[in-house]
C-alpha atoms as a PDB file:
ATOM      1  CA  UNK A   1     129.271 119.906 132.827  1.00  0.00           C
ATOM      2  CA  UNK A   2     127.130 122.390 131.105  1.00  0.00           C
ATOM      3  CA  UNK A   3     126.958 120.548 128.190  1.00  0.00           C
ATOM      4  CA  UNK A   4     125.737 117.636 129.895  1.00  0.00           C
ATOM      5  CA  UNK A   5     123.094 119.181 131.977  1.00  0.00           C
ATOM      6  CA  UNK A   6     121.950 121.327 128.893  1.00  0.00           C
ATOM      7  CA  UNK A   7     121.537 117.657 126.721  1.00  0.00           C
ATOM      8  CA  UNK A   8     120.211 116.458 130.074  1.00  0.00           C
ATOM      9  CA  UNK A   9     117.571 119.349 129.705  1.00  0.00           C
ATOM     10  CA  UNK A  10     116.901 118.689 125.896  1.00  0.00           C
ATOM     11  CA  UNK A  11     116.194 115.125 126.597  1.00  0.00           C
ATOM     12  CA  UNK A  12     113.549 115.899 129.627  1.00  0.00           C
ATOM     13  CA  UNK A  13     111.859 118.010 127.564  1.00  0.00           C
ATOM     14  CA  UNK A  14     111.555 115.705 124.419  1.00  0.00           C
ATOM     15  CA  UNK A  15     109.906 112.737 126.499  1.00  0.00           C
ATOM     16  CA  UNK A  16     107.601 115.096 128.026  1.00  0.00           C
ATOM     17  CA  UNK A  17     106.279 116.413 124.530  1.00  0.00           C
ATOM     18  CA  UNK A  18     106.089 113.004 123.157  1.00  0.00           C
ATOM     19  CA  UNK A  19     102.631 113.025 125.133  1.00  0.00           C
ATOM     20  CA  UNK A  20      99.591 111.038 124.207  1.00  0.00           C
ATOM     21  CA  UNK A  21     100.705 107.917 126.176  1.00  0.00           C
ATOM     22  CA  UNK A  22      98.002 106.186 128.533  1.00  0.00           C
ATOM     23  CA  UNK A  23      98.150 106.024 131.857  1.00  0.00           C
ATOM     24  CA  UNK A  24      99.228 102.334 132.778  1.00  0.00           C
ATOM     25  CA  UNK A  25      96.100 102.148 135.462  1.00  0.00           C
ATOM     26  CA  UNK A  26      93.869 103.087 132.752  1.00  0.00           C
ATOM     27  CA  UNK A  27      95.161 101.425 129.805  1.00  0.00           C
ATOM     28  CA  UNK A  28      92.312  99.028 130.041  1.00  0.00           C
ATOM     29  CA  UNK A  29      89.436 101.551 130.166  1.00  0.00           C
ATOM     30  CA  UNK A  30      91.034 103.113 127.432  1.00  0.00           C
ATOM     31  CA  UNK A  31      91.512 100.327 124.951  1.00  0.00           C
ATOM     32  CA  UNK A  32      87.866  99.281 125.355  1.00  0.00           C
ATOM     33  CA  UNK A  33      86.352 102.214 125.005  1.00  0.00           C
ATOM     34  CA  UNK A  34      88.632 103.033 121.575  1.00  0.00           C
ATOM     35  CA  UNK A  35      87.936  99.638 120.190  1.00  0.00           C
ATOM     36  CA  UNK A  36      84.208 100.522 120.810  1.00  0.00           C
ATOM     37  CA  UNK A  37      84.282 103.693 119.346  1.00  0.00           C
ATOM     38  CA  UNK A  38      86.470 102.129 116.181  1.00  0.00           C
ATOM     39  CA  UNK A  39      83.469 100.396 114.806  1.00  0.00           C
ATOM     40  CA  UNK A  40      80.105 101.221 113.019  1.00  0.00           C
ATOM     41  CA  UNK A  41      77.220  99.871 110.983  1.00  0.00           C
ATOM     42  CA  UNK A  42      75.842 102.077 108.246  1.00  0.00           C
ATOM     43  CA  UNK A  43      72.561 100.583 107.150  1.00  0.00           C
ATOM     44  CA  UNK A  44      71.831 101.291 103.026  1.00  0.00           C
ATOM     45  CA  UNK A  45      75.375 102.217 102.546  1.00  0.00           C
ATOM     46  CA  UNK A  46      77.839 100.121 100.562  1.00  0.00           C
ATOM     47  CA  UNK A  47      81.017  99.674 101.429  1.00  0.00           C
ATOM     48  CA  UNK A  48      81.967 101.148  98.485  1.00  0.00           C
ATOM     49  CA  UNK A  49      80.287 104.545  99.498  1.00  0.00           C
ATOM     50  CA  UNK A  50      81.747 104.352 102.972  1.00  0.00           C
ATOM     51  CA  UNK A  51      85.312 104.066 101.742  1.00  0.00           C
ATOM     52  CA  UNK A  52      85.052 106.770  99.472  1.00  0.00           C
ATOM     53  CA  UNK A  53      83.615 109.103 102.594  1.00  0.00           C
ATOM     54  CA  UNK A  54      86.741 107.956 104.670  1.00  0.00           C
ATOM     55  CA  UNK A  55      88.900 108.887 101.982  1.00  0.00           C
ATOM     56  CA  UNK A  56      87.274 112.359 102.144  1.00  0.00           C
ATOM     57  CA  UNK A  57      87.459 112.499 105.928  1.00  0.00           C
ATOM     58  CA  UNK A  58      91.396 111.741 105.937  1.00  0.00           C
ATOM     59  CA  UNK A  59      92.142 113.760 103.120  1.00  0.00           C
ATOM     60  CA  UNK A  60      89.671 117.046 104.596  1.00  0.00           C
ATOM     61  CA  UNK A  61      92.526 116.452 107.254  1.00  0.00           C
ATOM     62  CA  UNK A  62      95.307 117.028 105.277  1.00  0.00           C
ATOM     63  CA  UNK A  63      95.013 117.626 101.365  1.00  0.00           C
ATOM     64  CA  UNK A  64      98.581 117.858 101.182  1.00  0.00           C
ATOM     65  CA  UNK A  65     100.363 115.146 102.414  1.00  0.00           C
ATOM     66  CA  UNK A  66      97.891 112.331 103.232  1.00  0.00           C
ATOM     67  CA  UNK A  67      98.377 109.904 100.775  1.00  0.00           C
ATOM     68  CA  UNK A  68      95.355 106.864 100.003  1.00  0.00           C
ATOM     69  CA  UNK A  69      96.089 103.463  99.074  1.00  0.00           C
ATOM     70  CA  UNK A  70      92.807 101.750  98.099  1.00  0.00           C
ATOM     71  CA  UNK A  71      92.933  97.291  99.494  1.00  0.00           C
ATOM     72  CA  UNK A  72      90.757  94.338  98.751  1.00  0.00           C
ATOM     73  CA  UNK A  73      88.289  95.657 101.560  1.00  0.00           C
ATOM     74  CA  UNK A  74      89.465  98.991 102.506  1.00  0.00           C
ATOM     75  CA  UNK A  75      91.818 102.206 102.629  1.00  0.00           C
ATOM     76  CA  UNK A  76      94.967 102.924 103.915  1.00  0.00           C
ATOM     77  CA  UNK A  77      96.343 106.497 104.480  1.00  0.00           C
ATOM     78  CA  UNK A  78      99.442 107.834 105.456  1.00  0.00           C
ATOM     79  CA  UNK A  79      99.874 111.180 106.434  1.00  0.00           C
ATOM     80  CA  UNK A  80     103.828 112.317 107.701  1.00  0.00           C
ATOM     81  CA  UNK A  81     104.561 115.147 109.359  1.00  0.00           C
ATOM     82  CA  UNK A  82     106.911 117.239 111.142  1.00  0.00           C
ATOM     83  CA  UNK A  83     106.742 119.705 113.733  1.00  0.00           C
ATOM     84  CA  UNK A  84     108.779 121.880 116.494  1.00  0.00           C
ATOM     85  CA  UNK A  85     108.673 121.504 120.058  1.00  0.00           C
ATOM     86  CA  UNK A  86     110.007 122.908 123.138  1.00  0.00           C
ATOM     87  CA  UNK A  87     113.721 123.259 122.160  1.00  0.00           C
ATOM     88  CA  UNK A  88     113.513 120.156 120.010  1.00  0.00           C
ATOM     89  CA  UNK A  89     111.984 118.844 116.910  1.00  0.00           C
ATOM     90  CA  UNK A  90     109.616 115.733 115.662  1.00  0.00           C
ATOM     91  CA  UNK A  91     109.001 113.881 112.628  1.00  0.00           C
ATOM     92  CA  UNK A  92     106.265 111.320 112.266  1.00  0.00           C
ATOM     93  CA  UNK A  93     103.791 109.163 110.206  1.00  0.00           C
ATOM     94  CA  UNK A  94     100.222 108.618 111.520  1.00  0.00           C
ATOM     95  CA  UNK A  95      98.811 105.704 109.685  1.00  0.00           C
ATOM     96  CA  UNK A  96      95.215 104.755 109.130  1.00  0.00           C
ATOM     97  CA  UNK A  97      93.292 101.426 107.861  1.00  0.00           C
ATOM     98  CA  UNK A  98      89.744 102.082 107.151  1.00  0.00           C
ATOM     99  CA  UNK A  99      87.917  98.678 106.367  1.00  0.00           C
ATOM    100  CA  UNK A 100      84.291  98.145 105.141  1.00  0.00           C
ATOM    101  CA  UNK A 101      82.761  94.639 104.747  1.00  0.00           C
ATOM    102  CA  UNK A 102      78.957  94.241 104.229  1.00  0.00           C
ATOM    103  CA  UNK A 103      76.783  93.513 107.249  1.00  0.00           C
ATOM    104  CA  UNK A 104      72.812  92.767 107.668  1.00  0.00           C
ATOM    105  CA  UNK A 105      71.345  95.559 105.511  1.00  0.00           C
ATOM    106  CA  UNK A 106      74.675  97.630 105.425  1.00  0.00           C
ATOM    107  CA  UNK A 107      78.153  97.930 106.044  1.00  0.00           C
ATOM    108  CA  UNK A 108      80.630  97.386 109.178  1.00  0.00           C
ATOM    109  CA  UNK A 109      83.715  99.790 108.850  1.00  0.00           C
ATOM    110  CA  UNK A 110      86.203  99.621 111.024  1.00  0.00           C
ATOM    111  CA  UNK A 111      88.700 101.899 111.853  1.00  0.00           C
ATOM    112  CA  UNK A 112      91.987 101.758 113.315  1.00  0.00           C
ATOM    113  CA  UNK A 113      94.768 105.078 113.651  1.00  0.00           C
ATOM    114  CA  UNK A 114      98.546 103.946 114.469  1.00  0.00           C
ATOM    115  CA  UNK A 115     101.670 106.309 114.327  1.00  0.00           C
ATOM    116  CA  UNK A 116     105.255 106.841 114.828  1.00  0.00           C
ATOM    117  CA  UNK A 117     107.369 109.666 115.850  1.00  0.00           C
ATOM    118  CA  UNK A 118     110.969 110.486 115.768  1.00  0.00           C
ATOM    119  CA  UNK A 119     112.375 113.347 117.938  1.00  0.00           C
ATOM    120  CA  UNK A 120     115.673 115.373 117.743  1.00  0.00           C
ATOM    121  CA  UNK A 121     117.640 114.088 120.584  1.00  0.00           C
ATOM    122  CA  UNK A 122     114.558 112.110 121.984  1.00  0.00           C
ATOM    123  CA  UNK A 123     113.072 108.694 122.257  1.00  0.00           C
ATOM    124  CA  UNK A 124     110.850 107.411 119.143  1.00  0.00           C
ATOM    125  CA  UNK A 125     107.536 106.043 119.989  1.00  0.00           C
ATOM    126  CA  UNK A 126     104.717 104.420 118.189  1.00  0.00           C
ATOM    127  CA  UNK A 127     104.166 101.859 115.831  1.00  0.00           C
ATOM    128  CA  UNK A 128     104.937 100.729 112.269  1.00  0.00           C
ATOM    129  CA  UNK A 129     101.652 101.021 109.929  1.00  0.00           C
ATOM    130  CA  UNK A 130      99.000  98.481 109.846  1.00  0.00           C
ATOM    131  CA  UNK A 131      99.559  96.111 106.792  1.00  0.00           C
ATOM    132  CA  UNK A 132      96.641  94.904 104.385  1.00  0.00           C
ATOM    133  CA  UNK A 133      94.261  95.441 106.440  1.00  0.00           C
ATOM    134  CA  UNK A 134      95.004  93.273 108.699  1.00  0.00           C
ATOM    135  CA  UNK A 135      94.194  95.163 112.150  1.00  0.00           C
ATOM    136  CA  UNK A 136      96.916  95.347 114.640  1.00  0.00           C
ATOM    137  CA  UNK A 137      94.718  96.492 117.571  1.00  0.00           C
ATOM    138  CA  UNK A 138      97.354  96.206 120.438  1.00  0.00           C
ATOM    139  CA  UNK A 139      99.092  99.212 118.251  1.00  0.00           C
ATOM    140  CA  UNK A 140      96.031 101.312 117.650  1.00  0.00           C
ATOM    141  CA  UNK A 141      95.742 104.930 119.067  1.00  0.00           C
ATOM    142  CA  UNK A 142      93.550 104.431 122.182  1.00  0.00           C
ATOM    143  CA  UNK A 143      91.362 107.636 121.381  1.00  0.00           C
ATOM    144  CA  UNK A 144      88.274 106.890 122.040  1.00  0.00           C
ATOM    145  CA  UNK A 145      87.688 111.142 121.132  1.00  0.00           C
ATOM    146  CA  UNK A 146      89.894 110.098 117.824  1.00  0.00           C
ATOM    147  CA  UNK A 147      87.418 107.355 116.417  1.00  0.00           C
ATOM    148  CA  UNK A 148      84.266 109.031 117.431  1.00  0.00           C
ATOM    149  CA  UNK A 149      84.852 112.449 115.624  1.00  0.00           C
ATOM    150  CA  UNK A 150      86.184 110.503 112.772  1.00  0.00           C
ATOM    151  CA  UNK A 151      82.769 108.423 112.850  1.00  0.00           C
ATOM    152  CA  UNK A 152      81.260 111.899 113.391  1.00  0.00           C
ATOM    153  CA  UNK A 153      82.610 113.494 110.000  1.00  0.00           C
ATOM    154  CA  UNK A 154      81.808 110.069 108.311  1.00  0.00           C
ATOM    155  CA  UNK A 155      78.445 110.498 109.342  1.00  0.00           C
ATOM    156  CA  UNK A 156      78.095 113.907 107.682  1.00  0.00           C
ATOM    157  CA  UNK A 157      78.888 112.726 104.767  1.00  0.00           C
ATOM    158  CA  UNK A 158      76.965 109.412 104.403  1.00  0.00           C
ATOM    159  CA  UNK A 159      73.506 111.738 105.168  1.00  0.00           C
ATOM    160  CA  UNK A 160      73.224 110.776 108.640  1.00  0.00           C
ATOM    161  CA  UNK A 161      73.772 113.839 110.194  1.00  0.00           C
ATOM    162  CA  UNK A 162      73.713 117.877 109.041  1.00  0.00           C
ATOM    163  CA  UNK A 163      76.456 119.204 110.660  1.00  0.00           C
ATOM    164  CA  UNK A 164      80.371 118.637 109.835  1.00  0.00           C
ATOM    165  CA  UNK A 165      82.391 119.022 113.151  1.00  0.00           C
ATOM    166  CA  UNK A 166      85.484 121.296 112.431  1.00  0.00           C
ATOM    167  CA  UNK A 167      88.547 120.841 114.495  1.00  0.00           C
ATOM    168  CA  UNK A 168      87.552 124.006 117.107  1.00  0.00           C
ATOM    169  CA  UNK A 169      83.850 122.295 117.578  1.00  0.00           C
ATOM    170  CA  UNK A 170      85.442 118.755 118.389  1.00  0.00           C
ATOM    171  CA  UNK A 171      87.964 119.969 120.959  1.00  0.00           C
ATOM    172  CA  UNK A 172      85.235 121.751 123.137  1.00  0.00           C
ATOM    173  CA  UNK A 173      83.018 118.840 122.706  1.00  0.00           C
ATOM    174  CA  UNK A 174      85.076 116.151 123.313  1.00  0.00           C
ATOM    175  CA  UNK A 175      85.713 118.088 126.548  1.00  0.00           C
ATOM    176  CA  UNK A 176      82.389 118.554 127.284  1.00  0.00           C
ATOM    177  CA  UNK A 177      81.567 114.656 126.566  1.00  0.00           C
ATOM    178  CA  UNK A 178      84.551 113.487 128.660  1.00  0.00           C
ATOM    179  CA  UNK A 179      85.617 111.467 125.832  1.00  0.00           C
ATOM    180  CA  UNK A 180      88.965 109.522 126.458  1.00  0.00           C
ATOM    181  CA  UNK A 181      92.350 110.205 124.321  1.00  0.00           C
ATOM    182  CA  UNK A 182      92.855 113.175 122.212  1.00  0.00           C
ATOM    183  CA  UNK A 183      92.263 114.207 118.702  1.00  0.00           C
ATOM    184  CA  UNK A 184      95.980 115.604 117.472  1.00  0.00           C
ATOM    185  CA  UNK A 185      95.895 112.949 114.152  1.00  0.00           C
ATOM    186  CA  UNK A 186      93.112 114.764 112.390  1.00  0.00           C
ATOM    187  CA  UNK A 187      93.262 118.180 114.657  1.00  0.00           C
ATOM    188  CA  UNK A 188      96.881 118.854 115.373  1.00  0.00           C
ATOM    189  CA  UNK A 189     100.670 118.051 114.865  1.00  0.00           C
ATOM    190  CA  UNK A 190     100.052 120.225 110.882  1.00  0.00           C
ATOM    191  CA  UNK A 191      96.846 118.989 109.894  1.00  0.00           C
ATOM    192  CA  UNK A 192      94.817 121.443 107.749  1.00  0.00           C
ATOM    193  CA  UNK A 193      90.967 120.895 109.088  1.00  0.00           C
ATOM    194  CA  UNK A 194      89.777 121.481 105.884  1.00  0.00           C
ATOM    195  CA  UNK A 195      86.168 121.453 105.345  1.00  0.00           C
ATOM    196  CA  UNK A 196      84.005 119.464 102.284  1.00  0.00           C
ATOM    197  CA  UNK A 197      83.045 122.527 100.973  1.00  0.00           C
ATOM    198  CA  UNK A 198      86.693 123.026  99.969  1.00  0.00           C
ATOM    199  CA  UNK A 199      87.107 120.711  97.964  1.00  0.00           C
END
């Protein structure tokens, strides 16, 4: 009986930590304001120079264990992790598919974050990565807070803005900005938050 209650317990605890899941009412609201947030135009930028800024923006994440895989018109990075929870454990693997075609004057990238995780005695949620490019959006992270400070570090370094936003800056903003979804896949669950002037 103890046992049972105590595994009972375990498993409680593991679904609740999962977190990050959308509220089915809001699903909607959420999804269109990720997709939205997913996508800019850089004008007098190649693709070529945006890809090699989101390379720097998911590896400033984590040096050591995102890994890049350069495709026909984009990136792909995969970044696994593991960390401890309540009374129970999680492994994982965000993924990430960065894509940047030429546009009138500039480029369009594209973004799109999807992830998996495994827990100790828990459920496993999330999806399997995005393949060549090809953009699964019905699996994508609906962050609308995840895209835009990804966008936001892009921007620093393409030139279009002077200030890179650290992980501590981006929480209280997002906050501030009431933007939707959170920001754990380059802020938490063992990422680094290092800055370019590490590098």
């Amino acid at each position: 009986m103890r046992r049972t209650a105590l595994l009972m317990l375990i498993l409680l605890l593991s679904g609740c930590a999962a977190g990050g899941s959308v509220p089915a009412e809001e699903a909607e609201l959420y999804r269109e304001k990720a997709l939205a947030a997913s996508v800019r135009v850089y004008e007098n930028v190649t693709p070529d120079q945006a890809l090699q800024a989101a390379e720097t923006v998911l590896t400033l994440a984590d040096p050591q264990d995102m890994s890049i895989t350069r495709k026909k018109h984009g990136i792909a990075g995969t970044r696994e992790f593991f960390r401890y929870l309540v009374v129970t454990a999680a492994a994982g693997t965000d993924y990430w598919t960065v894509n940047a075609v030429p546009a009138e004057n500039g480029t369009r990238v594209q973004v799109i974050a999807t992830g998996k995780e495994a827990y100790v005695l828990g459920p496993q949620t999330g999806a399997e990565p995005v393949a060549d490019n090809s953009i699964l959006q019905e699996d994508m992270v609906l962050s609308q807070a995840l895209y835009t400070l990804f966008f936001e570090r892009l921007d620093y370094l393409l030139g279009r803005s002077a200030t890179w936003p650290d992980c501590k800056t981006a929480a209280k903003t997002t906050v501030e900005r009431g933007l939707l979804g959170d920001i754990d896949m380059l802020c938490g669950r063992g990422t680094a938050d290092k800055l370019p002037s590490d590098q």
